[in-house]
C-alpha atoms as a PDB file:
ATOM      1  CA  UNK A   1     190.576  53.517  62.892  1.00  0.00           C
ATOM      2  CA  UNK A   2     187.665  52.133  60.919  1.00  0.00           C
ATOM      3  CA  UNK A   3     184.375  53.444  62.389  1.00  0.00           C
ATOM      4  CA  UNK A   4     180.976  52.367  61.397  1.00  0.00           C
ATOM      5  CA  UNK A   5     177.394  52.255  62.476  1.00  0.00           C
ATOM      6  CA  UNK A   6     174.618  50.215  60.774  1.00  0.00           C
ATOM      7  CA  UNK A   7     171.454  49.492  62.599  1.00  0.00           C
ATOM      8  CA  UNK A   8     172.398  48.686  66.378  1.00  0.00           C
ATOM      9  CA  UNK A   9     175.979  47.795  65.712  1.00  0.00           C
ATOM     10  CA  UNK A  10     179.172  49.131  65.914  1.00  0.00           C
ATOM     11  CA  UNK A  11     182.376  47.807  63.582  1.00  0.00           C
ATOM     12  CA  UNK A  12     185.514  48.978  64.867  1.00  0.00           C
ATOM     13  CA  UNK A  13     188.822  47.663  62.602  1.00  0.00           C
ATOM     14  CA  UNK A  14     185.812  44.526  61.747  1.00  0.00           C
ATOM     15  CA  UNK A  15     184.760  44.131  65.552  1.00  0.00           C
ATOM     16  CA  UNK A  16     180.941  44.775  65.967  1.00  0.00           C
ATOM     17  CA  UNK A  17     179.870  46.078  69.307  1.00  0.00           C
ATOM     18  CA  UNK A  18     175.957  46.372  70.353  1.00  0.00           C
ATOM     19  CA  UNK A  19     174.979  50.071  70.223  1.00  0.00           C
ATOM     20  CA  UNK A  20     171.421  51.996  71.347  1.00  0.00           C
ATOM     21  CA  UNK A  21     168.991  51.996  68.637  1.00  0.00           C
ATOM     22  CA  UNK A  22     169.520  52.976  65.036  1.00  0.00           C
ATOM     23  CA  UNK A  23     166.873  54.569  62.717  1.00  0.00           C
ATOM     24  CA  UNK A  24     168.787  56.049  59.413  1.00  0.00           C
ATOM     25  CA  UNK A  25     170.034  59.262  60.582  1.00  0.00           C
ATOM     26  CA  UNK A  26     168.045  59.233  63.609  1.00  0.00           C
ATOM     27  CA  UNK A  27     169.634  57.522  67.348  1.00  0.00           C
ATOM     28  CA  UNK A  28     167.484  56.304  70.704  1.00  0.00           C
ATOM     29  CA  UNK A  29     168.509  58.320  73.341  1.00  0.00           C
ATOM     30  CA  UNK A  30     168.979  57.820  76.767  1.00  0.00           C
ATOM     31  CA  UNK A  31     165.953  58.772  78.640  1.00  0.00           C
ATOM     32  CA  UNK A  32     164.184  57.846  82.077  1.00  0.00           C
ATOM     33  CA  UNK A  33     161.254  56.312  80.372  1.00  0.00           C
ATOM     34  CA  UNK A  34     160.148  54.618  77.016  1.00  0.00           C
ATOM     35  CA  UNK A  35     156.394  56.020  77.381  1.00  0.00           C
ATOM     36  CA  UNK A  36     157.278  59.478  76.856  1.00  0.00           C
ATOM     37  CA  UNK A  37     154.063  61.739  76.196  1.00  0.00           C
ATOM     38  CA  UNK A  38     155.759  65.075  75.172  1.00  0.00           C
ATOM     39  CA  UNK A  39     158.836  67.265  75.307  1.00  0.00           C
ATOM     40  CA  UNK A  40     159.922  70.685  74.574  1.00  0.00           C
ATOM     41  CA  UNK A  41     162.840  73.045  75.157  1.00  0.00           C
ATOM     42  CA  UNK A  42     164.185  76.126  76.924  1.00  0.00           C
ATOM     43  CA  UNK A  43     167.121  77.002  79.259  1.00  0.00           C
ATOM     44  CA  UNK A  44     167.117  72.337  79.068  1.00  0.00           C
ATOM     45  CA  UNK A  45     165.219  69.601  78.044  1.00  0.00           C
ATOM     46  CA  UNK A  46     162.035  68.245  79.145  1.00  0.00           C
ATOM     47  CA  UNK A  47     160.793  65.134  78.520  1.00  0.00           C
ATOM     48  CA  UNK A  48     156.876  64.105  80.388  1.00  0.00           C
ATOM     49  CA  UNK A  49     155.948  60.581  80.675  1.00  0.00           C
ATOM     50  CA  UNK A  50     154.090  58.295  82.981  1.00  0.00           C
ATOM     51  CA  UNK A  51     156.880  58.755  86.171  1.00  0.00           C
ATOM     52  CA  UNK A  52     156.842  62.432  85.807  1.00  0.00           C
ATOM     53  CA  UNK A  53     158.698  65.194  84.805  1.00  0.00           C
ATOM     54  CA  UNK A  54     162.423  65.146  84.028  1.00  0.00           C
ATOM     55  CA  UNK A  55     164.986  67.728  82.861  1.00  0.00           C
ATOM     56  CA  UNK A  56     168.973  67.439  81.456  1.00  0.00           C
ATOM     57  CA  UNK A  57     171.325  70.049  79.890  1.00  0.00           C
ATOM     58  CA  UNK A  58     172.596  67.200  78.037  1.00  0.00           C
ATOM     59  CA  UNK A  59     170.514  64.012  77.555  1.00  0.00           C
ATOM     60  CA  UNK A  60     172.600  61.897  79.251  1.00  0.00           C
ATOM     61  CA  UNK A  61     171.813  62.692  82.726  1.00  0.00           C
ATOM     62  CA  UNK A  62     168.037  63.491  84.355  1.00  0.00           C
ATOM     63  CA  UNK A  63     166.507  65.695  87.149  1.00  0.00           C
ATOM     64  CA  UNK A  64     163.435  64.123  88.364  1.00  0.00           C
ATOM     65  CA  UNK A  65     161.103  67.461  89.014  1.00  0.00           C
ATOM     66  CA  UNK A  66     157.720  66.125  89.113  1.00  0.00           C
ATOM     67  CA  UNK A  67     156.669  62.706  90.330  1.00  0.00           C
ATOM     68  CA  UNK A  68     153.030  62.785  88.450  1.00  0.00           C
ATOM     69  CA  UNK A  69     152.100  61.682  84.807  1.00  0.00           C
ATOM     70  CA  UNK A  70     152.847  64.169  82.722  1.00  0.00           C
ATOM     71  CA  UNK A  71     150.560  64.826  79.579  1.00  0.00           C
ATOM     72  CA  UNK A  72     151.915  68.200  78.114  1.00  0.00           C
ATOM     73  CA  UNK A  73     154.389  70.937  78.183  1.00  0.00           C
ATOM     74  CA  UNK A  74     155.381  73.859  77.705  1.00  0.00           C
ATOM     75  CA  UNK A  75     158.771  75.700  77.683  1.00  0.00           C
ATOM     76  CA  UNK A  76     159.566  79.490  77.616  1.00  0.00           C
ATOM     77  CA  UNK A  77     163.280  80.007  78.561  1.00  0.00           C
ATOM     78  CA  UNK A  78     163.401  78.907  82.562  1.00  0.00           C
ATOM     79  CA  UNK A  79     159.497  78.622  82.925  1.00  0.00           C
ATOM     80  CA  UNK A  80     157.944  75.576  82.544  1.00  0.00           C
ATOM     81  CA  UNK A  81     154.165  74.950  82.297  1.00  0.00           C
ATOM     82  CA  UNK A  82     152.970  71.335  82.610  1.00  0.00           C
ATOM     83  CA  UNK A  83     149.660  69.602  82.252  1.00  0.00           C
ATOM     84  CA  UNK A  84     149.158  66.460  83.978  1.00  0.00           C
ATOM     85  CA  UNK A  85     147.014  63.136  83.585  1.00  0.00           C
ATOM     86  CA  UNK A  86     144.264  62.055  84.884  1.00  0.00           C
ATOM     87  CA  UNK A  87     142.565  63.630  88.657  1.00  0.00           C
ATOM     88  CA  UNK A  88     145.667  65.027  90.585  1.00  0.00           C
ATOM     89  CA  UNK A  89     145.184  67.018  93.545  1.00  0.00           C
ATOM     90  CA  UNK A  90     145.803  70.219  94.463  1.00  0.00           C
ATOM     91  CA  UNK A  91     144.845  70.681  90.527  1.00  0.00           C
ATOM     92  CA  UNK A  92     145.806  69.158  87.082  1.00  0.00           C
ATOM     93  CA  UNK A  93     147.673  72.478  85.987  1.00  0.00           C
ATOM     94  CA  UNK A  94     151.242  74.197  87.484  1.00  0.00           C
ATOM     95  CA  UNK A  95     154.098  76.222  86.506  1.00  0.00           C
ATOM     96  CA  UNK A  96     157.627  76.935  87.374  1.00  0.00           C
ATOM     97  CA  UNK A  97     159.263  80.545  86.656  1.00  0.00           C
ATOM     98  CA  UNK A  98     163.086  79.052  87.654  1.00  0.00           C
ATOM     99  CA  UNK A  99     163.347  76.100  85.882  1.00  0.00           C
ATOM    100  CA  UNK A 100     161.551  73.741  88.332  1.00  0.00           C
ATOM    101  CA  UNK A 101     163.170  74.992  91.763  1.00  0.00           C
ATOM    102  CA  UNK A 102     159.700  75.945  93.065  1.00  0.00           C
ATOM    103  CA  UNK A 103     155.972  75.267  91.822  1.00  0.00           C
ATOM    104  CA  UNK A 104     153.163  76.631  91.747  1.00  0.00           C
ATOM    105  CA  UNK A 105     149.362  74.777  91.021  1.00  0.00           C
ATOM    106  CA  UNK A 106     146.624  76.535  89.551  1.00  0.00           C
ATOM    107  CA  UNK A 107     143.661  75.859  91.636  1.00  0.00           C
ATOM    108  CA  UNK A 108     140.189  74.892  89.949  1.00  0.00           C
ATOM    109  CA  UNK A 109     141.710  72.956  87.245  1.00  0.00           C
ATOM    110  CA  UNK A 110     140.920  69.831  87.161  1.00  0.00           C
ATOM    111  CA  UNK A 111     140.291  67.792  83.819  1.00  0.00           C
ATOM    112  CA  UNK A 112     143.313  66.588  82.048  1.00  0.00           C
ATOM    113  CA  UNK A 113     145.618  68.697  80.344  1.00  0.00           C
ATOM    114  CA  UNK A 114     146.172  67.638  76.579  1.00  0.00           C
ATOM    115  CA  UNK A 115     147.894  71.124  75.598  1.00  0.00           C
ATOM    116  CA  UNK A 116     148.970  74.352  75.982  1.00  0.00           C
ATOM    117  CA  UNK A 117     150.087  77.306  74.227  1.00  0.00           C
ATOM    118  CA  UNK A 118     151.712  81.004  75.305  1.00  0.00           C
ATOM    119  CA  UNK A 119     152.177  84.473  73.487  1.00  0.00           C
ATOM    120  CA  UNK A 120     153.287  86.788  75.590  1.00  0.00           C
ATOM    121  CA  UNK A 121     150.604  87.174  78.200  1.00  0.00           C
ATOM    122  CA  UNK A 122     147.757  85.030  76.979  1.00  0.00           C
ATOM    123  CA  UNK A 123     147.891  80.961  78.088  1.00  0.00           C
ATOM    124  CA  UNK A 124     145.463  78.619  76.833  1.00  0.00           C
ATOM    125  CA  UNK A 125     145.016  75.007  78.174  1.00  0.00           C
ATOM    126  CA  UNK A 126     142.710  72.758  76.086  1.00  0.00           C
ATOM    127  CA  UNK A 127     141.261  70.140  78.614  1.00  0.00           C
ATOM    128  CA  UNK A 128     139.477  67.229  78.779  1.00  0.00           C
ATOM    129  CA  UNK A 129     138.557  63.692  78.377  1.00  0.00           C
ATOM    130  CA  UNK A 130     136.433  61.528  75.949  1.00  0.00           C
ATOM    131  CA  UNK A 131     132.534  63.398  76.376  1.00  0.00           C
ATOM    132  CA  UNK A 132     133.370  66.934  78.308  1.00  0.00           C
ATOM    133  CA  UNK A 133     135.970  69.254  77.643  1.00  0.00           C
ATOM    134  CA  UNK A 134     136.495  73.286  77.234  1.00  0.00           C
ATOM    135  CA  UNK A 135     139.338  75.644  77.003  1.00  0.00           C
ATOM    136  CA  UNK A 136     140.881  77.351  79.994  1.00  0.00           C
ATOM    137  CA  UNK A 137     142.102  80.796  79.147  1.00  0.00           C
ATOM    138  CA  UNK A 138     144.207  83.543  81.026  1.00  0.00           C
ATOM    139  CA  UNK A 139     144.752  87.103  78.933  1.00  0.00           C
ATOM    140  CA  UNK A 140     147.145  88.436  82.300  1.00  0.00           C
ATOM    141  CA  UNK A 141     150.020  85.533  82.676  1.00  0.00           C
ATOM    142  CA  UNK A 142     148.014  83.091  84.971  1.00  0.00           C
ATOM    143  CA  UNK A 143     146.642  85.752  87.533  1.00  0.00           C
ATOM    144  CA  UNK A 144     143.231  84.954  86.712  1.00  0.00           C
ATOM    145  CA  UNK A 145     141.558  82.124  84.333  1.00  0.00           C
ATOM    146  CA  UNK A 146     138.224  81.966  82.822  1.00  0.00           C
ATOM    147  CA  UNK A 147     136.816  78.784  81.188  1.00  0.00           C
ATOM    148  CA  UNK A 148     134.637  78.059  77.911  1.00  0.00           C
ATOM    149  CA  UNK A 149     132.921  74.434  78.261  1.00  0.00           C
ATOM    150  CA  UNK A 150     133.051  73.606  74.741  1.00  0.00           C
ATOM    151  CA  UNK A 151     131.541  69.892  75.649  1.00  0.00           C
ATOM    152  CA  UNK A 152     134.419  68.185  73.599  1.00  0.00           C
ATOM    153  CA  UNK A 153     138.220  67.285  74.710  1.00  0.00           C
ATOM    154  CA  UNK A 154     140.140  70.036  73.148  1.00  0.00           C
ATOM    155  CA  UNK A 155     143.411  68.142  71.862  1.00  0.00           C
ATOM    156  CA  UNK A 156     145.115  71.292  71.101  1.00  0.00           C
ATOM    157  CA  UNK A 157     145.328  75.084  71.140  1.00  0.00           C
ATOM    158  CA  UNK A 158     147.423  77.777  69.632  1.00  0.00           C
ATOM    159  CA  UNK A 159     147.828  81.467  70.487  1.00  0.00           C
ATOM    160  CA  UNK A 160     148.273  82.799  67.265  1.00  0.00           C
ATOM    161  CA  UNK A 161     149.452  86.474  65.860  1.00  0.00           C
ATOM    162  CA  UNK A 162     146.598  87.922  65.564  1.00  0.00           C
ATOM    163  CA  UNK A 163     143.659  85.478  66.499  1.00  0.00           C
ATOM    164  CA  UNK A 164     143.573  82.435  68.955  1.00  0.00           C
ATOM    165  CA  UNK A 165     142.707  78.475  67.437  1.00  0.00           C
ATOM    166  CA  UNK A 166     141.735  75.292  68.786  1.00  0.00           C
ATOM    167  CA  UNK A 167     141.222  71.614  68.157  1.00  0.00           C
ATOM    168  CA  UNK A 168     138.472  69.151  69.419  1.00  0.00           C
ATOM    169  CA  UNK A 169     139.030  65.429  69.624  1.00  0.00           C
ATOM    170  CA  UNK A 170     135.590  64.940  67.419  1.00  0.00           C
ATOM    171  CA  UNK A 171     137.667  66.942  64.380  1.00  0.00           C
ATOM    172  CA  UNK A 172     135.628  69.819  65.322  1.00  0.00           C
ATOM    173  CA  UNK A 173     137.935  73.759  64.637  1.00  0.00           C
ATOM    174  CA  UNK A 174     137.578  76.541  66.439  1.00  0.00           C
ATOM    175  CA  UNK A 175     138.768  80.023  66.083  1.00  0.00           C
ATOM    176  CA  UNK A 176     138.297  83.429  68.415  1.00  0.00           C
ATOM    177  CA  UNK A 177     139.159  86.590  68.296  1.00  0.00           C
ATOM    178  CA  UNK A 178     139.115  87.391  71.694  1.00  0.00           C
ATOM    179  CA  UNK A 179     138.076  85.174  74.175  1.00  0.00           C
ATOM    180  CA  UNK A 180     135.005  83.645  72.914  1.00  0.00           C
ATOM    181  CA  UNK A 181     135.480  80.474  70.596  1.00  0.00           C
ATOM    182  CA  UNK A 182     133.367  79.019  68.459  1.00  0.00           C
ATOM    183  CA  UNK A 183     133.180  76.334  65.572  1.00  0.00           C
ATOM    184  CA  UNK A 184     134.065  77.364  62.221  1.00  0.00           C
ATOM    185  CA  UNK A 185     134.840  74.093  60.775  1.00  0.00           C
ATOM    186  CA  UNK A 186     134.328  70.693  61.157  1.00  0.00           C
ATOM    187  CA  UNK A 187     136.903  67.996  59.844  1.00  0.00           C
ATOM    188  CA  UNK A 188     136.112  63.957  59.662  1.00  0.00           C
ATOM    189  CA  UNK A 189     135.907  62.524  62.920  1.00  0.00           C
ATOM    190  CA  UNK A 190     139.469  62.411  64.466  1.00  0.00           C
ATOM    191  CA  UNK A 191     141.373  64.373  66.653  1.00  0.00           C
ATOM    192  CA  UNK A 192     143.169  67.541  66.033  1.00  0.00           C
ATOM    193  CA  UNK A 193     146.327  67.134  67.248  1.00  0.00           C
ATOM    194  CA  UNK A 194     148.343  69.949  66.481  1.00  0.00           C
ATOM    195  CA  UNK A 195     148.117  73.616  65.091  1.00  0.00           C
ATOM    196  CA  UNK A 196     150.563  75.316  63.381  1.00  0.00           C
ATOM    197  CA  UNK A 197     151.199  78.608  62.010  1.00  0.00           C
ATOM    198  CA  UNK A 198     153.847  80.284  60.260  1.00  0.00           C
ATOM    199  CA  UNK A 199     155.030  83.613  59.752  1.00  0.00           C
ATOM    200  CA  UNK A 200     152.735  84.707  57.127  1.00  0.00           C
ATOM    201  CA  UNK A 201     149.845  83.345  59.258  1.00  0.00           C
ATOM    202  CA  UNK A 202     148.709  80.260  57.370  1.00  0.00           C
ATOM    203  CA  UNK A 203     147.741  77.635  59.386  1.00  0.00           C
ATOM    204  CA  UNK A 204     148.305  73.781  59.169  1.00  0.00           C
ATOM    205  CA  UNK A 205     146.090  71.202  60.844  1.00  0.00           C
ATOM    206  CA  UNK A 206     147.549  67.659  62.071  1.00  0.00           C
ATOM    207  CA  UNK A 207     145.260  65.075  62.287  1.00  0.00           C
ATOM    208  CA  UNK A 208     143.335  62.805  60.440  1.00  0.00           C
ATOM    209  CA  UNK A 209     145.014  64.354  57.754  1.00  0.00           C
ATOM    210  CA  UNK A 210     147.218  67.731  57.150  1.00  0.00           C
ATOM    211  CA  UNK A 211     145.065  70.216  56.322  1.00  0.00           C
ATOM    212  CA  UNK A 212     146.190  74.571  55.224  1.00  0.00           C
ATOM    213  CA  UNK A 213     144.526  77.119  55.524  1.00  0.00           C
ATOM    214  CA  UNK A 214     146.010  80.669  53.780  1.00  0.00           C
ATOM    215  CA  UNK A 215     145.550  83.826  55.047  1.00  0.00           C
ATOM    216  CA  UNK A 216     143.031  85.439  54.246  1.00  0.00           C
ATOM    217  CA  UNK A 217     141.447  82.436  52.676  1.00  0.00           C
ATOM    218  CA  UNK A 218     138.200  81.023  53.816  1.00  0.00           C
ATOM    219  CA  UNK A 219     138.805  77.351  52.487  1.00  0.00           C
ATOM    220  CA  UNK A 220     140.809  74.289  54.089  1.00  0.00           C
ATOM    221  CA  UNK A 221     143.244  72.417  51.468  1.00  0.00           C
ATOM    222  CA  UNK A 222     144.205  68.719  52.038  1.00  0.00           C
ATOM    223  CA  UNK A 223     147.966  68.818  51.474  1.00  0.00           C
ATOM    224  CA  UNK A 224     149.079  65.134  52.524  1.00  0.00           C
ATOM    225  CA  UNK A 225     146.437  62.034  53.588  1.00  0.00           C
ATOM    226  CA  UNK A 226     149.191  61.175  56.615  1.00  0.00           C
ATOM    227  CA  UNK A 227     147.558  61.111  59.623  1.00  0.00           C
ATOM    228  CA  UNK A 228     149.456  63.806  61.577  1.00  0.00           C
ATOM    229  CA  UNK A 229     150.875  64.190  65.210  1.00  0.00           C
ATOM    230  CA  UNK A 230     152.561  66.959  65.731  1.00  0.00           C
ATOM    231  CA  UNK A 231     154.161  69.633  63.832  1.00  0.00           C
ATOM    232  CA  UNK A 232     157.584  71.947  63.573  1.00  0.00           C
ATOM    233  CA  UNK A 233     159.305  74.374  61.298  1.00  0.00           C
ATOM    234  CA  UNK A 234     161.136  71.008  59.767  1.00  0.00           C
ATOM    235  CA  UNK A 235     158.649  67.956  60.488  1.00  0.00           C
ATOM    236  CA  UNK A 236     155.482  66.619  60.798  1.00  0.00           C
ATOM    237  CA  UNK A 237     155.090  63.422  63.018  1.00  0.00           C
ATOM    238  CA  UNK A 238     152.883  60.457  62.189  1.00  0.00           C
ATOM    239  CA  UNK A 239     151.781  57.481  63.045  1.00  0.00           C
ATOM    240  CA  UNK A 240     153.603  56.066  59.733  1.00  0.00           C
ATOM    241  CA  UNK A 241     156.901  57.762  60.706  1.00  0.00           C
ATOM    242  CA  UNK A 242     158.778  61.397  60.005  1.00  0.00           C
ATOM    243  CA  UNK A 243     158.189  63.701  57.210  1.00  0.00           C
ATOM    244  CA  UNK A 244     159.673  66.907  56.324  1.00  0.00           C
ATOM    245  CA  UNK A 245     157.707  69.800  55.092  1.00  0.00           C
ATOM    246  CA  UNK A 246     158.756  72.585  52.662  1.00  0.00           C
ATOM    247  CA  UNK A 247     156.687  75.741  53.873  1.00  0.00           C
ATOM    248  CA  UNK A 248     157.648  77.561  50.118  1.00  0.00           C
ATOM    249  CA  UNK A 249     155.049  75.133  48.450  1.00  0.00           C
ATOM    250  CA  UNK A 250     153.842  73.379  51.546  1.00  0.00           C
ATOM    251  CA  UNK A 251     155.224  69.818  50.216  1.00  0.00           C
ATOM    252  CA  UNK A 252     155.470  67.087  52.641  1.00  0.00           C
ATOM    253  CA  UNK A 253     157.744  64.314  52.084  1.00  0.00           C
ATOM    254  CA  UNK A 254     158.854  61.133  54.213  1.00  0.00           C
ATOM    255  CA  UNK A 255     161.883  61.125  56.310  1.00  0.00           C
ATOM    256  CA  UNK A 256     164.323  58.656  56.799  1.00  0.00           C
ATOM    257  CA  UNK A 257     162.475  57.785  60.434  1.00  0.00           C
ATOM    258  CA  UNK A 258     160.226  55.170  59.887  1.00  0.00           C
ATOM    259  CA  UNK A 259     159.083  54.274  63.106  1.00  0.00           C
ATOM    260  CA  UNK A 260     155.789  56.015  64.201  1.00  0.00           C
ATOM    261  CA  UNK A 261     156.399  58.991  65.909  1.00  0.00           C
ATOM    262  CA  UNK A 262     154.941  61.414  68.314  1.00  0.00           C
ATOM    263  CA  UNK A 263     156.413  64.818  69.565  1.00  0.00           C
ATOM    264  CA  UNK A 264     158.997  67.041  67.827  1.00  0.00           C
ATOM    265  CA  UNK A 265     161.404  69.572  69.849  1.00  0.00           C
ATOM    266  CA  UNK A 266     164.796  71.119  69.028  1.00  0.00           C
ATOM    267  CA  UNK A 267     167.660  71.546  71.492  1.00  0.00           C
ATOM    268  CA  UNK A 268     171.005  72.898  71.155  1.00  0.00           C
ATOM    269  CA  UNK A 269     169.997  73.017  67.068  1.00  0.00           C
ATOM    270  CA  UNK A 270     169.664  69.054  66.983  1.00  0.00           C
ATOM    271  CA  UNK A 271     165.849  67.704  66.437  1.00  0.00           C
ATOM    272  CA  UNK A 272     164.235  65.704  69.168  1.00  0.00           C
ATOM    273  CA  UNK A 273     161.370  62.913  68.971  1.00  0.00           C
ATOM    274  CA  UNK A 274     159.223  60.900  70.659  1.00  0.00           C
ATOM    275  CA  UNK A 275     158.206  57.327  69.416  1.00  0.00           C
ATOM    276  CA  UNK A 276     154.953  55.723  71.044  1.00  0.00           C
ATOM    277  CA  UNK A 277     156.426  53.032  73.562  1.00  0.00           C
ATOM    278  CA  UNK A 278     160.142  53.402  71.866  1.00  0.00           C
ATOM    279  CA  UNK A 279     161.236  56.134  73.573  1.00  0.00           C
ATOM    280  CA  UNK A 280     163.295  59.387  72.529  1.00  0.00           C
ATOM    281  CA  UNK A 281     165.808  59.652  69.467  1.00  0.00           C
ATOM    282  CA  UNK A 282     168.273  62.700  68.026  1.00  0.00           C
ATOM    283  CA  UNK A 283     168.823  63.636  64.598  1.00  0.00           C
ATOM    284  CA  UNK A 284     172.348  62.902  64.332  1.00  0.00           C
ATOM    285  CA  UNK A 285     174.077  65.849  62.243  1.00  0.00           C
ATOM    286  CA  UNK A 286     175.034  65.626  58.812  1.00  0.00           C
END
C-alpha cells in the first residue's frame, strides 16, 4: 500500500484523505484547547491553557485536573506545580505530590504566576503583572516562602547549580547567591522569557534576542537576533518558528517548523510544542 502525507492530506493507492495539521516533520496534536500557555513532562503530559489543567499518558485522551487558567508549570516525576492567571482564590500558586489526585494552595500568593523553577529543595516563582512584580522563594520544599518585591513582572526564573537567576519583563537580569537578588544586567527593553543553563554552567537568555553568558565570564554575547521563547537541550522557540541549537559552538539554526512557536517539552523521547492560538504538535520520528 502506497502511503503518503503532504501538508494536511493523506494519499492512499492515489486517494487523498483530510488529515490534522502538517508542519514538515512536525504534526498538530490532539489537545483540549488551541490556546495552550505551557506544558511539561513527568510520570504524563501536561498541557495549561485558558480551561485549565489537563493530563494524558498518551496524547490522545485528557484528564481535566484543574478548572482555572493555567499560566505555568512545572513537572518533577508525579508532582506537579502550577501557576495560574489572573486573581484566583484561595491563592494563585498549588501543587500536587500524586499526580493531581489531591491539591494543595499556597496561601499568600496572589499575583500571577509566569514561572517556576525546582532543584532539589529550593522553588522559585517569578510573579507578576505589567508595573509590580517580585520573586517568591522557598529554600525547604514549600514549607515556608519568603518574597523579594523586585517592582517588575519577573517572566522567568531558574535554580541553577550553583547560583539562582531571574528575568524581568523590562529586560532587566538578575542573579543571587543566596536569597537576595539583585540586577546585574540590563538587556533592551523586552521580556526575558527563558533561562537556560547547561552542564558546564553557561547560561543562555531568550528574549529579545539569545544572549550567552560563559562561566566564569563577566560579558553577555549576542549569539542569534531571533527573538526567543523558550529554550531546551534541542530548540529554541520563537516567534518566527523552531530552531535547533548546537551547545559545542552554541550555533542556532532554523528548523523545519515555521509557524511561531511557544513552549518546548519532551515525552516518551518525542519533542512537544506549543504554537500561539494553533495548538500542540509532535516531532514525528525520523
Amino acid at each position: 500500500m502506497l502511503f503518503i502525507i503532504l501538508n494536511s492530506l493523506i494519499f492512499i493507492n492515489g486517494l487523498s484523505l483530510f488529515f490534522e495539521d502538517y508542519d514538515n516533520n512536525w504534526i498538530k496534536t490532539n489537545a483540549p484547547s488551541d490556546q495552550i500557555y505551557c506544558i511539561d513532562s513527568g510520570v504524563s503530559f501536561y498541557i495549561g491553557c485558558k480551561e485549565g489543567l489537563f493530563k494524558s499518558i498518551d496524547i490522545t485522551r485528557w484528564d481535566s485536573l484543574i478548572q482555572k487558567p493555567v499560566r505555568s508549570i512545572k513537572v518533577i516525576d508525579e508532582k506537579i506545580f502550577v501557576g495560574l492567571w489572573g486573581a484566583q482564590k484561595p491563592s494563585t500558586f498549588l501543587y500536587s505530590l500524586d499526580d493531581g489526585l489531591s491539591w494543595t494552595w499556597v496561601e499568600g500568593i496572589n499575583d500571577e504566576v509566569q514561572s517556576i523553577s525546582i532543584n532539589d529543595s529550593t522553588i522559585l516563582l517569578g510573579v507578576g503583572f505589567p508595573g509590580n512584580g517580585g520573586i517568591f522563594i522557598s529554600e525547604n520544599f514549600g514549607k515556608t516562602w519568603n518574597f523579594q518585591d523586585l517592582e517588575n513582572p519577573i517572566y522567568s526564573v531558574k535554580v541553577g547549580k550553583s547560583k539562582m537567576y531571574a528575568g524581568g519583563e523590562d529586560g532587566t537580569f538578575y542573579e543571587a547567591q543566596h536569597s537576595e537578588f539583585s540586577k546585574i544586567h540590563k538587556f533592551p527593553p523586552w521580556k526575558i522569557y527563558s533561562i537556560y543553563e547547561d552542564e558546564f554552567e553557561n547560561l543562555i537568555i531568550a528574549g529579545f534576542k539569545i544572549y550567552l553568558k560563559r562561566k566564569n565570564v563577566n560579558d553577555w554575547e549576542e549569539i542569534s537576533s531571533i527573538n526567543g521563547i523558550d529554550i531546551s537541550e534541542k530548540y529554541i522557540s520563537s516567534i518566527t518558528g523552531l530552531y535547533t541549537i548546537d551547545y559545542d559552538k552554541f550555533i542556532i539554526k532554523p528548523s523545519t517548523f515555521k509557524n511561531n512557536c511557544w513552549g518546548i517539552c519532551e515525552f516518551n523521547k518525542t519533542n512537544f510544542i506549543i504554537s500561539a492560538n494553533n495548538g500542540l504538535w509532535k516531532e514525528l520520528k525520523k
